[in-house]
C-alpha atoms as a PDB file:
ATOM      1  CA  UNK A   1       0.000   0.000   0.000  1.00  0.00           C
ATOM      2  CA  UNK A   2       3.088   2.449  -0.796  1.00  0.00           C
ATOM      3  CA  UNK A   3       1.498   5.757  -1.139  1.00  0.00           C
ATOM      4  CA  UNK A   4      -2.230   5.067   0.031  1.00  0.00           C
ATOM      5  CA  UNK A   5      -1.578   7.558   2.731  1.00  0.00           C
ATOM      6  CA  UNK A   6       0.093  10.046   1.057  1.00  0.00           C
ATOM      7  CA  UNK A   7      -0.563  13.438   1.757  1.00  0.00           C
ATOM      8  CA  UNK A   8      -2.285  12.977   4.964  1.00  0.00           C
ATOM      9  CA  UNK A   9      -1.063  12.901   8.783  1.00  0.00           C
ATOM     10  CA  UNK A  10      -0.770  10.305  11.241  1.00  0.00           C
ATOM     11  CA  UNK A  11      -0.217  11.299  15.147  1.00  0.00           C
ATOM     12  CA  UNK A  12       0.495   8.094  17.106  1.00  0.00           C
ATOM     13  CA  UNK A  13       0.873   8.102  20.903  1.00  0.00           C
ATOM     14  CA  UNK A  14       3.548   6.012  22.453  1.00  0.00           C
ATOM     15  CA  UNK A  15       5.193   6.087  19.104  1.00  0.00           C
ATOM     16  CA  UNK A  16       8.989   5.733  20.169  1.00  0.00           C
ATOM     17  CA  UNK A  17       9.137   2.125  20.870  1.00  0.00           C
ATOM     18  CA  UNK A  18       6.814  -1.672  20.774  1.00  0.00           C
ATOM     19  CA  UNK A  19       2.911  -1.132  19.021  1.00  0.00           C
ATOM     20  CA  UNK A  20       3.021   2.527  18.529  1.00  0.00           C
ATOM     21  CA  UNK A  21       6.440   2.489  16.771  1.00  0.00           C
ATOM     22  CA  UNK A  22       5.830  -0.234  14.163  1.00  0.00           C
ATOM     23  CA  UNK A  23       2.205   1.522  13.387  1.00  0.00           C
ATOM     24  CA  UNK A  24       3.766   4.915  12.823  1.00  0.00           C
ATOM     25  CA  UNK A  25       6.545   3.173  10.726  1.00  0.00           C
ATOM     26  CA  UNK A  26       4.159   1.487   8.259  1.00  0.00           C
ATOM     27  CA  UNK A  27       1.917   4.499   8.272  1.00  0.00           C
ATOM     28  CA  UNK A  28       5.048   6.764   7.396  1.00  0.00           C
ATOM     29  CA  UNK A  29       6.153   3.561   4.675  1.00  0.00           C
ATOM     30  CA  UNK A  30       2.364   4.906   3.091  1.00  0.00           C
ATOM     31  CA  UNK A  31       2.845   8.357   2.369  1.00  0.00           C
ATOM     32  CA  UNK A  32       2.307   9.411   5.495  1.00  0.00           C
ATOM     33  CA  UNK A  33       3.303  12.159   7.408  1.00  0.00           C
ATOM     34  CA  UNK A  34       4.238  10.452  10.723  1.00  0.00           C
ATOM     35  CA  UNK A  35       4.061  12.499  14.014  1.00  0.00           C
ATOM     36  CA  UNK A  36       6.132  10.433  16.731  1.00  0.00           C
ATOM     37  CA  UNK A  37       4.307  11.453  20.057  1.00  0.00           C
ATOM     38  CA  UNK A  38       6.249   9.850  23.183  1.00  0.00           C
ATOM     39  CA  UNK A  39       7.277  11.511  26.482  1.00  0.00           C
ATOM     40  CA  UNK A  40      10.756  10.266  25.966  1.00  0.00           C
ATOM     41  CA  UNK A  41      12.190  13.374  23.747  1.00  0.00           C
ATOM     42  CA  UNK A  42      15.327  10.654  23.343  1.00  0.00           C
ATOM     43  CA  UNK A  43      13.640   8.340  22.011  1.00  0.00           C
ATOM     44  CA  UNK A  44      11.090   9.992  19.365  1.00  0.00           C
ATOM     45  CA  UNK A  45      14.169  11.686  18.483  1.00  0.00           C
ATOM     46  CA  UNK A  46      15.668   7.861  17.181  1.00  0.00           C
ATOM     47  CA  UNK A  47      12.657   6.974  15.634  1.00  0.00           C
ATOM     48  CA  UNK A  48      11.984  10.150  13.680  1.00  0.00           C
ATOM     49  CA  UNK A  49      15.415  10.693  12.564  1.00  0.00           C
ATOM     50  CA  UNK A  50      15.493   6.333  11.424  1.00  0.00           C
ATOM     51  CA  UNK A  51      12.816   6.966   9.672  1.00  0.00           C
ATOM     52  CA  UNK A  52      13.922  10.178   8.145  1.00  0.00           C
ATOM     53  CA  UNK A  53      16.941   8.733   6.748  1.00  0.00           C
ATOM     54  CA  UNK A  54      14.533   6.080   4.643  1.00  0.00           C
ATOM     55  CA  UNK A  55      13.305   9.659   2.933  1.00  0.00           C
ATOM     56  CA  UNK A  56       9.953   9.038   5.332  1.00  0.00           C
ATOM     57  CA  UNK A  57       8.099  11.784   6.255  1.00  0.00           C
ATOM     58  CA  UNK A  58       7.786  12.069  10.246  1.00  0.00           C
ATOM     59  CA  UNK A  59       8.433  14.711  13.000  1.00  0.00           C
ATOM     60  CA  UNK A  60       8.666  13.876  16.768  1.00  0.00           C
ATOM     61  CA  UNK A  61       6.271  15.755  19.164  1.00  0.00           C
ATOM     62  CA  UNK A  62       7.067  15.180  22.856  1.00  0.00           C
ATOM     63  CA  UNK A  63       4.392  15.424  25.727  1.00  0.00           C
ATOM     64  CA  UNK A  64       3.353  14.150  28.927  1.00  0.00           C
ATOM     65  CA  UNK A  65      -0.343  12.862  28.244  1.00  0.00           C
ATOM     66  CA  UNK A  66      -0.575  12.619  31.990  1.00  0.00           C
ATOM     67  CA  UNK A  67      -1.191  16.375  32.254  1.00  0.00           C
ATOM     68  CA  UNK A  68      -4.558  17.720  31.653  1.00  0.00           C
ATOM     69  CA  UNK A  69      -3.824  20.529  29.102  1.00  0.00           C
ATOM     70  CA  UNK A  70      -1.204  18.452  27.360  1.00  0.00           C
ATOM     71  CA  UNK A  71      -3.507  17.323  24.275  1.00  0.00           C
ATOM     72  CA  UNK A  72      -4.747  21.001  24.113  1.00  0.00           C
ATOM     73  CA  UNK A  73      -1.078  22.347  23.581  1.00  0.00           C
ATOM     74  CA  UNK A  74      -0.186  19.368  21.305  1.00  0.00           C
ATOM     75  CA  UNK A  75      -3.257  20.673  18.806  1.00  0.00           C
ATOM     76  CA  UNK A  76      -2.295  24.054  18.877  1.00  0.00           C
ATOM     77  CA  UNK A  77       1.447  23.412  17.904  1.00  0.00           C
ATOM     78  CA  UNK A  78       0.148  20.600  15.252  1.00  0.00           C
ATOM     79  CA  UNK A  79      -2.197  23.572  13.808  1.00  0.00           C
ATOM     80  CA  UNK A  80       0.790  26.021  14.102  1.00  0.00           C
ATOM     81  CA  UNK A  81       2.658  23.548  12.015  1.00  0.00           C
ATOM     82  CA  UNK A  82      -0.114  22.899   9.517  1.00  0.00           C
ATOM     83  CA  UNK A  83       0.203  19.179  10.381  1.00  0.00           C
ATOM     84  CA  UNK A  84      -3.585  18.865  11.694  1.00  0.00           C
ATOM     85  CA  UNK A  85      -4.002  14.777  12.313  1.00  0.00           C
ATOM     86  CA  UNK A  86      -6.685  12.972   9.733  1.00  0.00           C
ATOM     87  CA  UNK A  87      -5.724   9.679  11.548  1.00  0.00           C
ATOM     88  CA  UNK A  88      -5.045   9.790  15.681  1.00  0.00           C
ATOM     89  CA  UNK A  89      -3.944   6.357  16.801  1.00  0.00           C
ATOM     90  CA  UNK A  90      -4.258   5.785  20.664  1.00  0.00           C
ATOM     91  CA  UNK A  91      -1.245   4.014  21.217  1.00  0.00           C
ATOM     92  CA  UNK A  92       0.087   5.528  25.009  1.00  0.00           C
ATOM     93  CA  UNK A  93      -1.227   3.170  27.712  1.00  0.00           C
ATOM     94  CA  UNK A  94      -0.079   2.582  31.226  1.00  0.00           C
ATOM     95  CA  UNK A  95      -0.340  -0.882  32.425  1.00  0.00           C
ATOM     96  CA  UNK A  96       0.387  -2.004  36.112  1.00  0.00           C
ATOM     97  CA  UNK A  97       0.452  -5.909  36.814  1.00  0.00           C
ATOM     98  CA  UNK A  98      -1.933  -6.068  39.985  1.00  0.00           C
ATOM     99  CA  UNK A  99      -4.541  -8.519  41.462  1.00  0.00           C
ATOM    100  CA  UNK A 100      -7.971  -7.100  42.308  1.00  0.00           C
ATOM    101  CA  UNK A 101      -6.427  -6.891  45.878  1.00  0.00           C
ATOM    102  CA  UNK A 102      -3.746  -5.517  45.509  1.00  0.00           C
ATOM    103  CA  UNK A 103      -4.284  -2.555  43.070  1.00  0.00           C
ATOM    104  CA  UNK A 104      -3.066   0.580  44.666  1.00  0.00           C
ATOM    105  CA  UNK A 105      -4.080   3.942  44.056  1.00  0.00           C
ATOM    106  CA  UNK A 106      -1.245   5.597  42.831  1.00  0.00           C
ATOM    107  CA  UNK A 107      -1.881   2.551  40.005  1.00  0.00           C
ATOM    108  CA  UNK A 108      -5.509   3.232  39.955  1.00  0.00           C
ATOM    109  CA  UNK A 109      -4.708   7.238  39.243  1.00  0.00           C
ATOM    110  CA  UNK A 110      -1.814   6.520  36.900  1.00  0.00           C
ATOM    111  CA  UNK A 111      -3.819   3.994  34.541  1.00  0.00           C
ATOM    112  CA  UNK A 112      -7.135   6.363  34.660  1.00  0.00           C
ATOM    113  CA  UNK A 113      -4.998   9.229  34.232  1.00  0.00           C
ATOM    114  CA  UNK A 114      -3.448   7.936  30.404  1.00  0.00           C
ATOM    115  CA  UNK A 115      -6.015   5.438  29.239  1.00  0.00           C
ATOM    116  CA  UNK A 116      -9.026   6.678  29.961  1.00  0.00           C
ATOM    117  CA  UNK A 117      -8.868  10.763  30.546  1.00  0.00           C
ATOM    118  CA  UNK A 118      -5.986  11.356  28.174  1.00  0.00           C
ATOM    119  CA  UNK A 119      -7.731   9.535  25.378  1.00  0.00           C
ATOM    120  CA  UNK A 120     -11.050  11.843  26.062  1.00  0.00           C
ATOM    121  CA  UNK A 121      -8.638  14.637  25.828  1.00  0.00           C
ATOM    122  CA  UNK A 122      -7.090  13.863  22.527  1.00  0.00           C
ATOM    123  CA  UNK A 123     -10.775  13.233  21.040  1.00  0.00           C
ATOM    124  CA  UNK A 124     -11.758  16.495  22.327  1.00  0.00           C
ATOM    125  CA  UNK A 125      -8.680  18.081  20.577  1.00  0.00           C
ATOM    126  CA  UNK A 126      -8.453  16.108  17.848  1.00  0.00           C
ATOM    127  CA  UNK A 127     -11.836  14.996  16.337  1.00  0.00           C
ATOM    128  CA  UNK A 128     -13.201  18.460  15.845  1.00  0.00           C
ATOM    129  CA  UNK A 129     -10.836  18.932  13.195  1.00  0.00           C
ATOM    130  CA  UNK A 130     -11.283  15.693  11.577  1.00  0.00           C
ATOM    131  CA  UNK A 131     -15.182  16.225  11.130  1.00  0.00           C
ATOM    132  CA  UNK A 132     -14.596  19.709  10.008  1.00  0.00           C
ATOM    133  CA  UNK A 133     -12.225  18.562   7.215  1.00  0.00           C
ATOM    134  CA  UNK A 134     -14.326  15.880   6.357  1.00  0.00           C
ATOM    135  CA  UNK A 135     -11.911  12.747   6.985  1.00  0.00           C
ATOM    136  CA  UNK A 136     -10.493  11.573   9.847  1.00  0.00           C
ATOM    137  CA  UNK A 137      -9.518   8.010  11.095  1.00  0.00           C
ATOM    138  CA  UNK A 138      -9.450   7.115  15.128  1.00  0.00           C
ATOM    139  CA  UNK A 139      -7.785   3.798  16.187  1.00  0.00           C
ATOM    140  CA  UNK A 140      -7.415   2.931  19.797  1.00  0.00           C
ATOM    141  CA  UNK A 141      -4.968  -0.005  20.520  1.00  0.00           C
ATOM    142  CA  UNK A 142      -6.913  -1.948  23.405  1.00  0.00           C
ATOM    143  CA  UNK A 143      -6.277  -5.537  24.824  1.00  0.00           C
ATOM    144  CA  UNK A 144      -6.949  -9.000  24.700  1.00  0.00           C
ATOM    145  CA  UNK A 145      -7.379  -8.739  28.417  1.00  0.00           C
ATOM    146  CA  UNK A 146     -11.086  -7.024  27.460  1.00  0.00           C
ATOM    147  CA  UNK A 147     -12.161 -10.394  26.258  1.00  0.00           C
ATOM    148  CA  UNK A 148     -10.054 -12.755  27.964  1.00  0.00           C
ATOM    149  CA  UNK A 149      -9.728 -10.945  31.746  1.00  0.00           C
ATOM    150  CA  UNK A 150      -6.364 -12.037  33.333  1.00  0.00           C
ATOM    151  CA  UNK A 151      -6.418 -11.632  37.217  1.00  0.00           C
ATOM    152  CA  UNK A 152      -2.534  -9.625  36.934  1.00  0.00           C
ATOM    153  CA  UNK A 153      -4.522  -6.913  34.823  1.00  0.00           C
ATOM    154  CA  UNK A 154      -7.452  -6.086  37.069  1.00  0.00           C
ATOM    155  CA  UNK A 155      -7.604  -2.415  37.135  1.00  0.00           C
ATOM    156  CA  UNK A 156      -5.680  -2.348  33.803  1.00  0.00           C
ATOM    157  CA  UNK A 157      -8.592  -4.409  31.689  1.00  0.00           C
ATOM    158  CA  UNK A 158     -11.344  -2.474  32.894  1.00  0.00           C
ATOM    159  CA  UNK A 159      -9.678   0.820  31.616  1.00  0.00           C
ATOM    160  CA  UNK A 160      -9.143  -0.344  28.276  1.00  0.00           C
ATOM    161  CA  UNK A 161     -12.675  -1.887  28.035  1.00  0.00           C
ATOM    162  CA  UNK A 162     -13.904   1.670  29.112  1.00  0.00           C
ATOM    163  CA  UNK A 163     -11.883   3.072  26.287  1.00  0.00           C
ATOM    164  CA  UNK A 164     -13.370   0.649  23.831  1.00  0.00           C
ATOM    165  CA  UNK A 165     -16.832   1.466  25.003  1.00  0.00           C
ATOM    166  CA  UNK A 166     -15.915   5.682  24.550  1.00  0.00           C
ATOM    167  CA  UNK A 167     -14.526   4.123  20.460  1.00  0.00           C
ATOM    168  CA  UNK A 168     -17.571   2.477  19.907  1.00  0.00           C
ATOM    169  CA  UNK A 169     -19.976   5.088  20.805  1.00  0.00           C
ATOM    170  CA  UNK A 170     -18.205   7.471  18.757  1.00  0.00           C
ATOM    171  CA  UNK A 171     -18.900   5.255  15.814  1.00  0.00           C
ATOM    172  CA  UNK A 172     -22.209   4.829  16.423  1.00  0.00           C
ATOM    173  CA  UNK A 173     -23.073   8.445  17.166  1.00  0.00           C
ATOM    174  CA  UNK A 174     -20.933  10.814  14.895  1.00  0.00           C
ATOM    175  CA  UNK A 175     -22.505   9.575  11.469  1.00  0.00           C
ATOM    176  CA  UNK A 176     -19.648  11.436   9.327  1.00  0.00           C
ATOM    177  CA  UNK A 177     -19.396   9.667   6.046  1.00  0.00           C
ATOM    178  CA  UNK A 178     -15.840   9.506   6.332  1.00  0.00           C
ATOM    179  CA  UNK A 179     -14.621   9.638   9.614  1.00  0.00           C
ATOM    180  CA  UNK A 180     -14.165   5.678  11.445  1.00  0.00           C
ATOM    181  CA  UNK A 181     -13.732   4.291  14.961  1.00  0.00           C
ATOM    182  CA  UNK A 182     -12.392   1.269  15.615  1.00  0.00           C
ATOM    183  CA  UNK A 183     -10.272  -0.973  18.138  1.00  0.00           C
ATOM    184  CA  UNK A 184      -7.431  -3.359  17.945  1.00  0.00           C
ATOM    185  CA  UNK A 185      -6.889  -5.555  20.729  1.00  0.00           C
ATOM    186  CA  UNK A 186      -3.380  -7.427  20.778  1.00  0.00           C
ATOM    187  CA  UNK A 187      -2.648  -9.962  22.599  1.00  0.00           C
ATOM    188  CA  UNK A 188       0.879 -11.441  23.716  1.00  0.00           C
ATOM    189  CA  UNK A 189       3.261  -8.997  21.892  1.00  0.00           C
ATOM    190  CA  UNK A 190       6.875  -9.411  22.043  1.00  0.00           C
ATOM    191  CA  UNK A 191       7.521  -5.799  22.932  1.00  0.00           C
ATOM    192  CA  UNK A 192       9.574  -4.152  25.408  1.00  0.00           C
ATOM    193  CA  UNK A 193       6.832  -3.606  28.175  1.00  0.00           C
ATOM    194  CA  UNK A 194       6.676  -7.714  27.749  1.00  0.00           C
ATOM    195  CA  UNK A 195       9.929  -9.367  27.518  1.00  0.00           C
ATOM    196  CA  UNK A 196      10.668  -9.527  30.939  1.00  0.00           C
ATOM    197  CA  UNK A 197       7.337 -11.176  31.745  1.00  0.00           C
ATOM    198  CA  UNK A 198       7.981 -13.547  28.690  1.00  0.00           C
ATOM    199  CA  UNK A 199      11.603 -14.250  30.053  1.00  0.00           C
ATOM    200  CA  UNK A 200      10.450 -15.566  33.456  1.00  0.00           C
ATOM    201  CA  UNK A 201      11.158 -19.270  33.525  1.00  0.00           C
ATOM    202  CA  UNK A 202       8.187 -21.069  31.771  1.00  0.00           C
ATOM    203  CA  UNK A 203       5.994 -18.329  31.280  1.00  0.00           C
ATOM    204  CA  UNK A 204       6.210 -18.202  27.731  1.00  0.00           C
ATOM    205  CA  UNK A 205       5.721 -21.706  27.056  1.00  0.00           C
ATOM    206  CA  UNK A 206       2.697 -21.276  29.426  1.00  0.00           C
ATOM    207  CA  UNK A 207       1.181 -18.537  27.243  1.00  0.00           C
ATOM    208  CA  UNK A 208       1.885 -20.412  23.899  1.00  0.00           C
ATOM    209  CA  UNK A 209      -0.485 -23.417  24.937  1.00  0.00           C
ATOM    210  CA  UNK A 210      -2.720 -20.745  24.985  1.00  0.00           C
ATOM    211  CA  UNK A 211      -2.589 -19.376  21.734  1.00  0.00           C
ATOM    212  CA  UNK A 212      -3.927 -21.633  18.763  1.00  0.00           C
ATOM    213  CA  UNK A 213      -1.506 -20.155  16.046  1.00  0.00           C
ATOM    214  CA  UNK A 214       1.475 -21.605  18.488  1.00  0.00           C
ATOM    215  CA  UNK A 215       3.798 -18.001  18.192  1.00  0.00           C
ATOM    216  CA  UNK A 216       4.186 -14.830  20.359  1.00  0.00           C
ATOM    217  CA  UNK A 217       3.131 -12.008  17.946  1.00  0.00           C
ATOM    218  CA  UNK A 218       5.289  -9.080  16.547  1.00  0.00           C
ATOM    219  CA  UNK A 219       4.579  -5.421  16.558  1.00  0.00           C
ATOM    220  CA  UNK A 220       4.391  -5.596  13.036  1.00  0.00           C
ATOM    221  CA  UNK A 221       1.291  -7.541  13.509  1.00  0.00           C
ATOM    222  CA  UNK A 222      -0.587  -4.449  15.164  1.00  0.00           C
ATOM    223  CA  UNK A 223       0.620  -2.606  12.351  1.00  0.00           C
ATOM    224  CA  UNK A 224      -0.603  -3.737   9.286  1.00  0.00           C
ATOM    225  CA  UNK A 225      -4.202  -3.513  10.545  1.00  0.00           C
ATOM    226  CA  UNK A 226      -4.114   0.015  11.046  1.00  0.00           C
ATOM    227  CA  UNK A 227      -2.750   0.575   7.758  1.00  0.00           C
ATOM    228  CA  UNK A 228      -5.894  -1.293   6.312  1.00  0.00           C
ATOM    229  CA  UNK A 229      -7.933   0.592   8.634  1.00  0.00           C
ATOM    230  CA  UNK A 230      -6.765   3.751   7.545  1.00  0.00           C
ATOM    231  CA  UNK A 231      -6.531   3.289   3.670  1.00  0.00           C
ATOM    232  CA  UNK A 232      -9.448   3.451   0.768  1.00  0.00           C
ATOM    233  CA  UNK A 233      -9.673  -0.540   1.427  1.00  0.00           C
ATOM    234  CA  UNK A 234     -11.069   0.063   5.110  1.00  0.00           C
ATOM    235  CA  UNK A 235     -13.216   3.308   4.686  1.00  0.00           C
ATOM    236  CA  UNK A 236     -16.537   1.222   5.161  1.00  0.00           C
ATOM    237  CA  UNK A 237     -15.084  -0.801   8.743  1.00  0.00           C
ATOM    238  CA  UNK A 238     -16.351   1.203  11.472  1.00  0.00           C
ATOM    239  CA  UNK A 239     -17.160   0.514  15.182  1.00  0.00           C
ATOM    240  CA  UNK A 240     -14.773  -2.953  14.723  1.00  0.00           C
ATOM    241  CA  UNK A 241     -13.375  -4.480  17.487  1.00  0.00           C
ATOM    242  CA  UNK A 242     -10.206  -6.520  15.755  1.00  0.00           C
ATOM    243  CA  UNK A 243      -8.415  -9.033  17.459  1.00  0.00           C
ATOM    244  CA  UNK A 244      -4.563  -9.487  16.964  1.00  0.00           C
ATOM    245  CA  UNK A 245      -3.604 -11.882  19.157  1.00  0.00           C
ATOM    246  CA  UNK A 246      -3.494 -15.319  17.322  1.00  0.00           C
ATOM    247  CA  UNK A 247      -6.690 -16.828  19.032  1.00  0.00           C
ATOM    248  CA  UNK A 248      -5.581 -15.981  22.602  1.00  0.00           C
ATOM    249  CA  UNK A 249      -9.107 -15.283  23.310  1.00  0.00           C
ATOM    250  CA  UNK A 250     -10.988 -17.589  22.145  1.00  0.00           C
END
């Protein structure tokens, strides 16, 4: 799909490393212009310079979703740029391992804070423009946890089934021709954020019984979803709930 994208703008949260980086990478691969969001200025940095020196298109914007008037100030720099998003992927996530007894609050605020209030935010900054302009794509990168609930992500599964439930009203209720909602939910990634859980003796043996297709899936995975999603060939998939994750929850 070389090109399906081009002239339009992709902002993906949580770009600089795992899900988020692979999905801005193919997006950028498309035409796209690629706007690396992460609160590690280092490491957006990397990525939008690697991808620069392929003769992609991408700029790094660094921000700290977990402040309220972040999103706000990350629109009004995007405008000053003229680099308005037609596709916002909801990448950024916080995700504690904790039992339904022994969630804490600071893990409580921290997980509310990012995947459920930041992601109202960036709507609220972001979708105006997109309805205005008459396109616009919104993905938000949920969980397998949502339909398979794992005990070690309590607090953590319940956020990200709130933020599909905010996704899938918006598809029902907007009713702009061209403007989509959907979710992915991955399952067991081999990203950063998992390879120490996958390194613990056994584990990931344990979690491959689990899966029917028999692998641990790659970022790349996520990725080429949200390219369909966001090209000609996905216009008429709205309010979707697609699963990545190899069968995990079945």
């Amino acid at each position: 799909m070389t090109g399906t994208l081009s002239g339009r703008v992709a902002l993906v949260t949580g770009a600089a490393r795992g899900i988020g980086r692979a999905i801005a990478t193919r997006l950028a691969e498309a035409g796209a212009h690629a706007i690396i969001h992460d609160r590690d200025a280092g490491a957006a940095s990397a990525v939008t310079a690697d991808l620069r020196a392929r003769d992609l298109t991408a700029s790094a914007l660094v921000a700290d979703l977990a402040e309220a008037a972040t999103p706000s100030s990350m629109a009004a720099e995007l405008k000053a740029k003229g680099a308005e998003p037609d596709v916002l992927v909801l990448c950024a996530s916080v995700e504690m391992l904790e039992t339904w007894d022994a969630v804490s609050e600071a893990a409580m605020a921290a997980q509310t804070e990012i995947n459920l209030h930041a992601t109202l935010r960036l709507l609220r900054a972001f979708l105006p423009g997109m309805l205005a302009r008459g396109f616009g794509r919104v993905i938000a990168i949920g969980s397998v946890q949502e339909a398979r609930p794992n005990p070690t992500h309590f607090y953590y599964a319940a956020t990200k089934a709130a933020q599909t439930n905010m996704i899938l009203n918006l598809a029902r209720t907007l009713r702009s021709p061209n403007v989509t909602c959907n979710v992915i939910q991955p399952g067991a990634i081999r990203t950063d954020r998992n390879r120490a859980v996958l390194a613990e003796p056994g584990r990931e043996e344990q979690i491959l019984t689990r899966i029917p297709l028999g692998r641990i899936g790659r970022a790349e995975d996520c990725a080429g979803v949200v390219l369909l999603l966001c090209s000609p060939d996905g216009s008429y998939i709205n309010g979707a709930e697609i699963a990545v994750d190899g069968g995990l929850r079945l």
